[in-house]
C-alpha atoms as a PDB file:
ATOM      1  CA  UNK A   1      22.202 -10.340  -0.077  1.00  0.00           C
ATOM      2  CA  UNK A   2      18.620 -12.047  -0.543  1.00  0.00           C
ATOM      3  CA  UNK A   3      18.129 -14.788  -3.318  1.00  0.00           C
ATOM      4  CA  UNK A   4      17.490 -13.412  -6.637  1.00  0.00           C
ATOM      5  CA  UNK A   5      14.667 -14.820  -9.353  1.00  0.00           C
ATOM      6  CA  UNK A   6      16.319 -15.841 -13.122  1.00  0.00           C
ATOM      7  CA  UNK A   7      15.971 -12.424 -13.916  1.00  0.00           C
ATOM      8  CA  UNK A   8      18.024 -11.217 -11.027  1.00  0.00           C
ATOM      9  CA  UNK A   9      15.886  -9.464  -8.650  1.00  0.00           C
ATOM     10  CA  UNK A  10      15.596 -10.024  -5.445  1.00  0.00           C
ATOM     11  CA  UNK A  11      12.851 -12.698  -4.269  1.00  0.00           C
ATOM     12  CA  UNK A  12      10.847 -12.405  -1.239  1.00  0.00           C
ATOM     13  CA  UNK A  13      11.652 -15.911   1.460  1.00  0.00           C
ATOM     14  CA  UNK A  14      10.944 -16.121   4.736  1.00  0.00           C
ATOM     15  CA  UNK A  15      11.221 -14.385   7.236  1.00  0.00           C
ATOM     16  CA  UNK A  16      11.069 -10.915   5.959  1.00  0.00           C
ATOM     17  CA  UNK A  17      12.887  -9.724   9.051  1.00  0.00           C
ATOM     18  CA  UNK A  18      10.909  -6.156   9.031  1.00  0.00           C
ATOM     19  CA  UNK A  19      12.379  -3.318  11.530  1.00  0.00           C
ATOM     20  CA  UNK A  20      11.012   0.006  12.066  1.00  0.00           C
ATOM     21  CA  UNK A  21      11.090   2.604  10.955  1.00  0.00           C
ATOM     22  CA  UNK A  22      13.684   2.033   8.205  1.00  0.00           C
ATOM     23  CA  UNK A  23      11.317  -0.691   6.342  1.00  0.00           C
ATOM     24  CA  UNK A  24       8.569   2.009   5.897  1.00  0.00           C
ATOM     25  CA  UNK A  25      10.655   2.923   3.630  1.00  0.00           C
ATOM     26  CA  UNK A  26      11.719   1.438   0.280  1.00  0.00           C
ATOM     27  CA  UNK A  27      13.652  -1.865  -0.891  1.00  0.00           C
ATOM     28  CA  UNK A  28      15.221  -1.784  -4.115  1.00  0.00           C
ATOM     29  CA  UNK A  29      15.986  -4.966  -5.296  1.00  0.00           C
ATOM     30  CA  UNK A  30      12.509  -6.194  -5.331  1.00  0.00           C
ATOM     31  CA  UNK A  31      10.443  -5.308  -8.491  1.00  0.00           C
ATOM     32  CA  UNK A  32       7.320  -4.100  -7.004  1.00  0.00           C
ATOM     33  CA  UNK A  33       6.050  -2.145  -3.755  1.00  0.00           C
ATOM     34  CA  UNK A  34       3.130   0.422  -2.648  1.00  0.00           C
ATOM     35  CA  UNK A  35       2.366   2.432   0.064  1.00  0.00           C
ATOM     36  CA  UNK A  36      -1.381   2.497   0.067  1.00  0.00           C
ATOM     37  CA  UNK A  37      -3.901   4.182   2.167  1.00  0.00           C
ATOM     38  CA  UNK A  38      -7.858   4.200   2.186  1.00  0.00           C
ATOM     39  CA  UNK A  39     -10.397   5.451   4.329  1.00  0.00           C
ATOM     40  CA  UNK A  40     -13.779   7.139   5.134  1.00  0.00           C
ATOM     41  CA  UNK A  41     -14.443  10.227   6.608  1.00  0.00           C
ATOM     42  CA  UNK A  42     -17.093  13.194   6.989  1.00  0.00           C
ATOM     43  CA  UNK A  43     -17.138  17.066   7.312  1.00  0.00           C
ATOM     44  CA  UNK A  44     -18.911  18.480  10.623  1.00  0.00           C
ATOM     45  CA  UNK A  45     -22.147  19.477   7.816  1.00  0.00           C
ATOM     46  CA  UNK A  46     -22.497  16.011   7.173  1.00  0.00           C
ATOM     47  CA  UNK A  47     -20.803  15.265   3.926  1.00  0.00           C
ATOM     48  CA  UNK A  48     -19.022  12.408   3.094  1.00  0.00           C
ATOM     49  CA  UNK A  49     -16.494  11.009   1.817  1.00  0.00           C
ATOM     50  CA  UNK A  50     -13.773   8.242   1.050  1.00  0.00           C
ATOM     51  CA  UNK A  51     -10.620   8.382  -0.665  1.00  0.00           C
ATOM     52  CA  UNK A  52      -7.892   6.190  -1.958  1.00  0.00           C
ATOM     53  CA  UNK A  53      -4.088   7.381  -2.014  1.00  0.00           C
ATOM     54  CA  UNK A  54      -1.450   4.883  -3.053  1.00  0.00           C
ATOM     55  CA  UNK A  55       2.733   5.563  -4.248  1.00  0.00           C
ATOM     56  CA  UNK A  56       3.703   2.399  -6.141  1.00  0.00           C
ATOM     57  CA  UNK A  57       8.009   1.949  -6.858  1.00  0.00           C
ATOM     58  CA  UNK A  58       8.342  -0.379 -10.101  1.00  0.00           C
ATOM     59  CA  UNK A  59      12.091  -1.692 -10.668  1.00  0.00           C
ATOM     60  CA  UNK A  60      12.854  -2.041 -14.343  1.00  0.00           C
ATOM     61  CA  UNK A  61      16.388  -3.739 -14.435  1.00  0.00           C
ATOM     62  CA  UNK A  62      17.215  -6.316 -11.832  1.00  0.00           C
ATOM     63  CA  UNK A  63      20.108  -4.734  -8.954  1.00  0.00           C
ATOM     64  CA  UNK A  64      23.697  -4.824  -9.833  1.00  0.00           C
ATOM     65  CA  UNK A  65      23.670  -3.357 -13.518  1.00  0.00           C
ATOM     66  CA  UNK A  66      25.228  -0.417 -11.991  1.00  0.00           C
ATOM     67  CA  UNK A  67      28.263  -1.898 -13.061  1.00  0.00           C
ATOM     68  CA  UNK A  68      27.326  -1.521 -16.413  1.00  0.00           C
ATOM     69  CA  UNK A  69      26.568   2.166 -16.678  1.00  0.00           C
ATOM     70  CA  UNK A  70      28.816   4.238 -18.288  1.00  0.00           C
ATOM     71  CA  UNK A  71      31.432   6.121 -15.824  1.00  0.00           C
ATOM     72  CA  UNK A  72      29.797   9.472 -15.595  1.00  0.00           C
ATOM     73  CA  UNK A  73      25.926   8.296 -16.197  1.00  0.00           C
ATOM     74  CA  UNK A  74      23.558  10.769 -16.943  1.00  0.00           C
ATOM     75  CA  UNK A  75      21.697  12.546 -13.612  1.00  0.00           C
ATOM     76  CA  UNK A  76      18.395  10.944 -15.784  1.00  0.00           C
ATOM     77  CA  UNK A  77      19.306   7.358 -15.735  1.00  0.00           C
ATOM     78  CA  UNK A  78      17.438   5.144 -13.137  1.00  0.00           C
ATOM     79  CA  UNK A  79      16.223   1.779 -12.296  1.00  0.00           C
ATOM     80  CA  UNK A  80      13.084   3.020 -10.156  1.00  0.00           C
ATOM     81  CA  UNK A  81       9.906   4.303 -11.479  1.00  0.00           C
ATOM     82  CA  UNK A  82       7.498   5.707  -9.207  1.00  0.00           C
ATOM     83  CA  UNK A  83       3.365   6.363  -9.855  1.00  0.00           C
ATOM     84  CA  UNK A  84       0.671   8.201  -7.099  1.00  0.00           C
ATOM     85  CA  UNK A  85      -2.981   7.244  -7.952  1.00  0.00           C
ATOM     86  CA  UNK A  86      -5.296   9.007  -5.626  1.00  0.00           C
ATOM     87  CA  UNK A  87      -9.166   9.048  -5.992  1.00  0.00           C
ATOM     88  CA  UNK A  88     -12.100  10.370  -3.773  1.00  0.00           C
ATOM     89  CA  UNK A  89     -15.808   9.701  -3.843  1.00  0.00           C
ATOM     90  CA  UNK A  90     -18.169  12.147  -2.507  1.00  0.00           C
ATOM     91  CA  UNK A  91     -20.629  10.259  -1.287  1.00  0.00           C
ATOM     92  CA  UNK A  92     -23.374  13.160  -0.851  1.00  0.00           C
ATOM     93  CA  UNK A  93     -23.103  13.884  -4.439  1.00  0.00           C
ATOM     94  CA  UNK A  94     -22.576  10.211  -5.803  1.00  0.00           C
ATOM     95  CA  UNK A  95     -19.418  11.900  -7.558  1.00  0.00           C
ATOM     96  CA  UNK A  96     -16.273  10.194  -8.264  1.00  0.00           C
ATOM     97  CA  UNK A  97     -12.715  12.000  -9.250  1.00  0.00           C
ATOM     98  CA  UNK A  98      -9.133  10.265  -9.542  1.00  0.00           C
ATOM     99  CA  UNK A  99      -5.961  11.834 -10.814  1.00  0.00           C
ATOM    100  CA  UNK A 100      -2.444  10.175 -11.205  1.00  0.00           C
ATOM    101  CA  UNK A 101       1.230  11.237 -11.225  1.00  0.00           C
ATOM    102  CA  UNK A 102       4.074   9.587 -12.683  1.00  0.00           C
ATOM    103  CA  UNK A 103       7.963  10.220 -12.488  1.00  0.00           C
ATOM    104  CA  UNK A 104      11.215   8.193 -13.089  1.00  0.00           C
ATOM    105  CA  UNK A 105      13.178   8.769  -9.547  1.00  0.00           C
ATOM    106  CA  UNK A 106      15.672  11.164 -10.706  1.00  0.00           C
ATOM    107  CA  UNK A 107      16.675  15.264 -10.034  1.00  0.00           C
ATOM    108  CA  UNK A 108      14.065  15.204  -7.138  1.00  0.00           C
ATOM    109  CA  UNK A 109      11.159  14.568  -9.006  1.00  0.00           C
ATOM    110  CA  UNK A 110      10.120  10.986  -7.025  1.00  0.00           C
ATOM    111  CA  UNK A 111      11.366   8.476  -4.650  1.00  0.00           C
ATOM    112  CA  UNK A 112      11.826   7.831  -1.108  1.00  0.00           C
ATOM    113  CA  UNK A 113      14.065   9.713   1.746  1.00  0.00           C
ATOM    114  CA  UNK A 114      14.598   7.661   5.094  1.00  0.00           C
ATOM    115  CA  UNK A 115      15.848   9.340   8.557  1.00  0.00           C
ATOM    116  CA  UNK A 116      16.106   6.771  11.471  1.00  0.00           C
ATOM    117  CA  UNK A 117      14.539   9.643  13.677  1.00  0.00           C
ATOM    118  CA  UNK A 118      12.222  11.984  11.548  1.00  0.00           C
ATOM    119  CA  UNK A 119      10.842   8.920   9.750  1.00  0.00           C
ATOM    120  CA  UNK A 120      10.381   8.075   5.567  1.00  0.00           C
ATOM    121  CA  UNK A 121       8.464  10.445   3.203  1.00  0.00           C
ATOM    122  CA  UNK A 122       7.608   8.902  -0.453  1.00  0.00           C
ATOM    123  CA  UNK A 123       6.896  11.528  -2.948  1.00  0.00           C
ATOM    124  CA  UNK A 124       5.928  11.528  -6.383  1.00  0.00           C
ATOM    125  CA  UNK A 125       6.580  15.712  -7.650  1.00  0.00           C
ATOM    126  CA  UNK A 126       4.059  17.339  -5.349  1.00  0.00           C
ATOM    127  CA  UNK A 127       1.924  14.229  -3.600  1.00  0.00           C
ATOM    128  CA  UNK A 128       3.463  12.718  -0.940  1.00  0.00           C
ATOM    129  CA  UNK A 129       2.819  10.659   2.094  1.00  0.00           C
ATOM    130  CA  UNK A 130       4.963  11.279   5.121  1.00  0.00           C
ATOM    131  CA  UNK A 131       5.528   8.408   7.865  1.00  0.00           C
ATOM    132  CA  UNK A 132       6.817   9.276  11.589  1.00  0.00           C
ATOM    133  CA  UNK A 133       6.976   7.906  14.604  1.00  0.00           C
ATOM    134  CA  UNK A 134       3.860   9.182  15.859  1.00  0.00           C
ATOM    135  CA  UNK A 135       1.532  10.023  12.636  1.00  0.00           C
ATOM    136  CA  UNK A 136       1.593   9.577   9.303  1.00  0.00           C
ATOM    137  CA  UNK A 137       0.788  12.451   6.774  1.00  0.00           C
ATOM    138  CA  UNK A 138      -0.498  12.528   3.202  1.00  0.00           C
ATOM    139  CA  UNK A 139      -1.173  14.919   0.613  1.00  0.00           C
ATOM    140  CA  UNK A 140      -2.491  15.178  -3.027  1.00  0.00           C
ATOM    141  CA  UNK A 141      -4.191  17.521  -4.947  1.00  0.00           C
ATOM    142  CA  UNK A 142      -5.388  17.294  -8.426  1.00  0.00           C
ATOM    143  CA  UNK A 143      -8.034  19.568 -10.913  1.00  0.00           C
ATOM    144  CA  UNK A 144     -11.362  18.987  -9.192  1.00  0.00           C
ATOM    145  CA  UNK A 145     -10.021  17.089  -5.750  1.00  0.00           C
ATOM    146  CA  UNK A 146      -7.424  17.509  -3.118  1.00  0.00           C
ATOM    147  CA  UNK A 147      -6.703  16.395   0.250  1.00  0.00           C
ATOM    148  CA  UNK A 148      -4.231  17.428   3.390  1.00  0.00           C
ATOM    149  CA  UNK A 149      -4.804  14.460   5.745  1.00  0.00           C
ATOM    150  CA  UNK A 150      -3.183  13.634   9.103  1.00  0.00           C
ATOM    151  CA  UNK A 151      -3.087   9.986  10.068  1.00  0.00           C
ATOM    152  CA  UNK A 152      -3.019   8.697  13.704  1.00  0.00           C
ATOM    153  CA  UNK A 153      -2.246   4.622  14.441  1.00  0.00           C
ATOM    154  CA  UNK A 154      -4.700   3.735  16.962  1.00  0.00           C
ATOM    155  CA  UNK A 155      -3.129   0.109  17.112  1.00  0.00           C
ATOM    156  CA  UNK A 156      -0.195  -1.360  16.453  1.00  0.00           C
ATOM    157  CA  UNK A 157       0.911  -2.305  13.138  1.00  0.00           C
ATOM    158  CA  UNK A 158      -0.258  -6.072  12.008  1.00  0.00           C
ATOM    159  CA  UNK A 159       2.260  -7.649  10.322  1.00  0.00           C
ATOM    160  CA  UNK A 160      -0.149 -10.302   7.798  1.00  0.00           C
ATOM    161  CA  UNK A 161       0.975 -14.418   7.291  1.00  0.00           C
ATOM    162  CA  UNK A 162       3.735 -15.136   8.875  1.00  0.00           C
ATOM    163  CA  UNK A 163       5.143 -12.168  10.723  1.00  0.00           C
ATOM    164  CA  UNK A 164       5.373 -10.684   7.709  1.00  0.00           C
ATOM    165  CA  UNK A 165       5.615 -13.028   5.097  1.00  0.00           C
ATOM    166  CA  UNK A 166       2.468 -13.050   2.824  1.00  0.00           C
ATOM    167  CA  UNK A 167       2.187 -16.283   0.470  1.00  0.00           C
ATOM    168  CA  UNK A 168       0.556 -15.493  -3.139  1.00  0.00           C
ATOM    169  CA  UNK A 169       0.922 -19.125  -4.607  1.00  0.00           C
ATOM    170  CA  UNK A 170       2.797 -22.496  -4.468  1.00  0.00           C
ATOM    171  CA  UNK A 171       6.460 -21.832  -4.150  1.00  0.00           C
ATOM    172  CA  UNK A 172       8.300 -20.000  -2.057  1.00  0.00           C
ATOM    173  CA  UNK A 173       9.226 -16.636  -3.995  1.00  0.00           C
ATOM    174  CA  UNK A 174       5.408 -16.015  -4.725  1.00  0.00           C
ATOM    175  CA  UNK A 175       5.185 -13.940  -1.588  1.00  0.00           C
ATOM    176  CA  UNK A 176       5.335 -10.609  -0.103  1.00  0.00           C
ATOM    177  CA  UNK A 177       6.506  -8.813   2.930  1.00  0.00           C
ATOM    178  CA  UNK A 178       3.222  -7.548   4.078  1.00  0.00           C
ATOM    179  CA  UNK A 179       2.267  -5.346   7.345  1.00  0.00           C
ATOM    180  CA  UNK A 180      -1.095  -2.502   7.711  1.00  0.00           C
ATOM    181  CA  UNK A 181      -2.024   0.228  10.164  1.00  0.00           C
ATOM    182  CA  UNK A 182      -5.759  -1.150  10.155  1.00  0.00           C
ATOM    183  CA  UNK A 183      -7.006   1.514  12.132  1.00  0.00           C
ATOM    184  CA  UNK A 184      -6.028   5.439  11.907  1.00  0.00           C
ATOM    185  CA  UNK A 185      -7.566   8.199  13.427  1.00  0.00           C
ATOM    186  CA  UNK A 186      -7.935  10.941  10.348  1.00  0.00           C
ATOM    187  CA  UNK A 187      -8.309  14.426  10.147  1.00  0.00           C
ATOM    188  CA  UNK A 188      -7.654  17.401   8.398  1.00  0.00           C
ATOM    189  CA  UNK A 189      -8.824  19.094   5.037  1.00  0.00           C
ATOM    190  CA  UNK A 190     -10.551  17.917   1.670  1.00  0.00           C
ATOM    191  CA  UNK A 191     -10.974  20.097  -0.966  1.00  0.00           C
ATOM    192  CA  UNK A 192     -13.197  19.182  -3.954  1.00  0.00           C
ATOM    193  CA  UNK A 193     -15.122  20.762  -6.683  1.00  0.00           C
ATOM    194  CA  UNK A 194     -13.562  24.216  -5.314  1.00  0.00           C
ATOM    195  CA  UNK A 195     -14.928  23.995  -2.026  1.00  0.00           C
ATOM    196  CA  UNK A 196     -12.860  23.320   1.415  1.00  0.00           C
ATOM    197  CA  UNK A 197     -14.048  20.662   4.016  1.00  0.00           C
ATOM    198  CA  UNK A 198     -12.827  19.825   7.512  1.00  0.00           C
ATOM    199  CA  UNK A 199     -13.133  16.105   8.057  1.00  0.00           C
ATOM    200  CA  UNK A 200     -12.685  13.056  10.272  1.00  0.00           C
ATOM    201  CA  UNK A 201     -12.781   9.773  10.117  1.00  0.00           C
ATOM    202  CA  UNK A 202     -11.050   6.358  10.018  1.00  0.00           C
ATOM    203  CA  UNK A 203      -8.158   5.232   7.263  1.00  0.00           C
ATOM    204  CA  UNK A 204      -6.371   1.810   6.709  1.00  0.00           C
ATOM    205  CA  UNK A 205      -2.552   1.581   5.516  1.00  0.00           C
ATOM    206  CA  UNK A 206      -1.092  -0.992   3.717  1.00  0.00           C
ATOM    207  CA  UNK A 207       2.373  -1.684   2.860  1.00  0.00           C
ATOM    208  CA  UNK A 208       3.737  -4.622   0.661  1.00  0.00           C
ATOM    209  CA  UNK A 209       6.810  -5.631  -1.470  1.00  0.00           C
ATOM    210  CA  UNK A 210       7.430  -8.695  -3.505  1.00  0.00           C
ATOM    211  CA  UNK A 211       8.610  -9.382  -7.174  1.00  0.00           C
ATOM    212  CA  UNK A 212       6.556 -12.609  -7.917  1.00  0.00           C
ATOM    213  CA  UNK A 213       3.454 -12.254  -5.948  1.00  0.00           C
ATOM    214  CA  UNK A 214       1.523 -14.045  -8.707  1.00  0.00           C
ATOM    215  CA  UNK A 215       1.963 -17.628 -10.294  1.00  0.00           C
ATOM    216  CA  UNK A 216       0.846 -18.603 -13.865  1.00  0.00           C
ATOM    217  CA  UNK A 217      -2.604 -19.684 -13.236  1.00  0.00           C
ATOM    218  CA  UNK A 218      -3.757 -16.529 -10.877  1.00  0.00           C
ATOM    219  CA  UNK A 219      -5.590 -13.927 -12.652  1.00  0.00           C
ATOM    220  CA  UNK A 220      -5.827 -11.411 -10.189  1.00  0.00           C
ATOM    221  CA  UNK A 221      -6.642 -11.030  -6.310  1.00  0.00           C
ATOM    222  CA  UNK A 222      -9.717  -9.493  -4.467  1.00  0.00           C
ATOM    223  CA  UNK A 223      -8.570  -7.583  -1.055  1.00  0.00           C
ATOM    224  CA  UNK A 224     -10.854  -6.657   1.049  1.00  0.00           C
ATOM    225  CA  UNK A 225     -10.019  -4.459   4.156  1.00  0.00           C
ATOM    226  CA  UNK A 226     -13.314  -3.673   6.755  1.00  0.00           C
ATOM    227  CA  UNK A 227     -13.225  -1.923  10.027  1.00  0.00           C
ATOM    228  CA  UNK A 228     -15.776  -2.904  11.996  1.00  0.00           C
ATOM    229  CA  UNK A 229     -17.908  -1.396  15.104  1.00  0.00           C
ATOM    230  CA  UNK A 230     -16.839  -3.578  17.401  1.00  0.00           C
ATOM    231  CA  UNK A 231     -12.701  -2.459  17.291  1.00  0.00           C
ATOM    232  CA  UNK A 232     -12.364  -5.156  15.130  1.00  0.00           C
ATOM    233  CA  UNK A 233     -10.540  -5.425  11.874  1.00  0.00           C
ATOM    234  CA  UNK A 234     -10.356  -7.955   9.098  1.00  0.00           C
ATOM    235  CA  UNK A 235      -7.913  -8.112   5.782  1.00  0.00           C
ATOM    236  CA  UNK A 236      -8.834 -10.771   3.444  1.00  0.00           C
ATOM    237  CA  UNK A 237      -7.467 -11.297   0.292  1.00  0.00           C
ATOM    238  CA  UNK A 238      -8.732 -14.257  -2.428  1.00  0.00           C
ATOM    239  CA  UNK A 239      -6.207 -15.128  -5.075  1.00  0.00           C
ATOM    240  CA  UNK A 240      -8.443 -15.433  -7.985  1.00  0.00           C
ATOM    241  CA  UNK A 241      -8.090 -18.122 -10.915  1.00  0.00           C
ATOM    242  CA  UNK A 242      -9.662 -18.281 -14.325  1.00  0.00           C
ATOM    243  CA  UNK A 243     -12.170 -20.967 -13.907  1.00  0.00           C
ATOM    244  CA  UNK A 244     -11.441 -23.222 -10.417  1.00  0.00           C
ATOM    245  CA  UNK A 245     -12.341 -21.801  -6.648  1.00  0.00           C
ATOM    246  CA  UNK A 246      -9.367 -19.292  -4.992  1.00  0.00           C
ATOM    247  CA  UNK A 247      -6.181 -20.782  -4.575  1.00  0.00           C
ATOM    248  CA  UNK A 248      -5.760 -22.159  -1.492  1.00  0.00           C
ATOM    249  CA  UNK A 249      -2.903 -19.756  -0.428  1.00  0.00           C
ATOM    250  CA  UNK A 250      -5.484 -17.034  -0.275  1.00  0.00           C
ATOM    251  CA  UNK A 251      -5.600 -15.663   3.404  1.00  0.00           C
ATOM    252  CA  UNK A 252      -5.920 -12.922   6.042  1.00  0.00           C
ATOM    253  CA  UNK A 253      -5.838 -11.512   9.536  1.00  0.00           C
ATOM    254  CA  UNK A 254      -8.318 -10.693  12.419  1.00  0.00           C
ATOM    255  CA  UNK A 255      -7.039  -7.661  14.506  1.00  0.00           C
ATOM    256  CA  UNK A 256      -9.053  -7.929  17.400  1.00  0.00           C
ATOM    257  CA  UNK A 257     -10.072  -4.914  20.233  1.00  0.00           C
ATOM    258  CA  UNK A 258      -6.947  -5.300  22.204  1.00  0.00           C
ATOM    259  CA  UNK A 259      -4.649  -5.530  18.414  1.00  0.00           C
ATOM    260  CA  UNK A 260      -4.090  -8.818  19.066  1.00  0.00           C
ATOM    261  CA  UNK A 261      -3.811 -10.531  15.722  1.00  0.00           C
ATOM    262  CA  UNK A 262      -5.195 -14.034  14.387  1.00  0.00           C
ATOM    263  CA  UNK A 263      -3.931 -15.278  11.127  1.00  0.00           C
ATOM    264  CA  UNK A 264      -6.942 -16.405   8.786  1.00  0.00           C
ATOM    265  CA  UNK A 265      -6.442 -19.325   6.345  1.00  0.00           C
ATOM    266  CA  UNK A 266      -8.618 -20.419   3.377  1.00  0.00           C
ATOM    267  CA  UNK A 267     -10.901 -22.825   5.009  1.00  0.00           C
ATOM    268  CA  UNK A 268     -11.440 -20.331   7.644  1.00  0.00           C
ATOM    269  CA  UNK A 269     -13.718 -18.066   5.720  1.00  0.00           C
ATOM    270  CA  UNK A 270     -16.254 -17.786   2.583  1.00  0.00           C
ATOM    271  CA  UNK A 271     -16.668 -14.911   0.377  1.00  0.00           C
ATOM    272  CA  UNK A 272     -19.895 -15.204  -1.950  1.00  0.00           C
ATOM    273  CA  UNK A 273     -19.853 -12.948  -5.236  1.00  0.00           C
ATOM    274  CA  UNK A 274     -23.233 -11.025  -5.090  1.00  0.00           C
ATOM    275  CA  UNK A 275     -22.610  -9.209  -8.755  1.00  0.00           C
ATOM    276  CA  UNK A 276     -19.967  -8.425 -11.107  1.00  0.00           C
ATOM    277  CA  UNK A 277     -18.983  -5.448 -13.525  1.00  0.00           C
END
């Protein structure tokens, strides 16, 4: 059983030890996880567009309170709660939309199923994204905006820090287990505004799960994922703080041509704010 944090959950040390397929999937114990993908892509009449589709699992009472529930607990009681966020911008009509579901993982309504051979599908009621061995699969549809989008690696997966093991501060626990698909041939259908477009394009997956990324004196982080014409990929994230320069944990990961993958640490780039909002 992994460490656990003063509150009982389950803190995230190295090595994260991450095996595939089954750790597409999720890890109770650990307070917070997404599945999060984001790309652009572009209908054969030239529209354009990029979208944003993300599952987060929040734990609200630490693993091993089972103990502690009455004998015959009621089918409604659970520890997980899951949220989808998904957003699109059309980009020919400088339009944005975003929509969000919500559901406690209970009577079907949200969570997670794993099969060592078919793969993991996360769901929240009707969105969902689907991982196999070959593709992955997501879909989401809201008032004004849907999509139907199949999702092809086109390199290996990059497993960020230290084969895995993302650090978010000063000690040990603030950390996740961190891996992407940077690269991901797209296709398939977006529907928005009541009108139907086949697309392609290019998508980025990220998957990550901690319980104390952040320390005290972090406000926030700025992640930045670019896919660039040369094959090349770069993750960056800066761990921002109130009023001194990015902690120096902040970090990323080159993926070059070949997906061979070069860790990237503080001193080795510079990211210069331009504007704010």
């Amino acid at each position: 059983m992994p460490p656990t944090d003063v509150n009982g959950y389950y803190r995230v040390i190295p090595p994260c030890r991450l095996s595939f397929p089954l750790d597409h999937g999720m890890h109770p114990g650990y307070r917070t996880e997404w599945w999060y993908y984001t790309g652009n892509v572009a209908a054969d009449s030239g529209e354009r567009f990029g979208f944003q589709f993300t599952i987060f699992r929040s734990q609200i009472s630490p693993p091993g309170g089972e103990r502690n529930w009455p004998r015959q607990p009621s089918r409604w009681r659970t520890k997980q709660i899951f949220l989808g966020h998904a957003a699109l911008t059309d980009l020919t009509v400088n339009k944005h939309h975003f929509a969000e579901k919500w559901s406690r993982q209970m009577a079907g309504l949200a969570g997670t199923e794993t099969d060592a051979f078919e793969g993991v599908r996360i769901y929240v009621n009707d969105w969902e994204a689907a991982i196999g061995s070959e593709s992955h699969k997501i879909s989401s549809h809201a008032d004004t905006f849907g999509f139907e989008l199949t999702l092809v690696p086109a390199k290996p997966l990059v497993l960020h820090g230290d084969r895995g093991y993302s650090r978010k501060g000063d000690a040990v626990g603030n950390a996740s287990c961190y891996y992407s698909f940077t690269r991901m041939a797209t296709s398939g259908s977006i529907t928005v505004d009541g009108r139907q477009y086949t697309v392609t394009g290019s998508s980025w997956m990220d998957h990550e799960f901690s319980t104390a990324p952040l320390q005290k004196d972090i406000v926030g982080w700025d992640w930045f994922s670019l896919q660039l014409s040369d094959n090349t990929e770069i993750m960056i994230f800066l761990l921002r703080r109130q009023k001194e320069a990015p902690h120096p944990a902040s970090s990323g990961s080159i993926v070059l041509a070949d997906g061979a993958v070069r860790h990237l640490e503080r001193k080795d780039f510079q990211v210069d704010i331009l504007d704010t909002w």
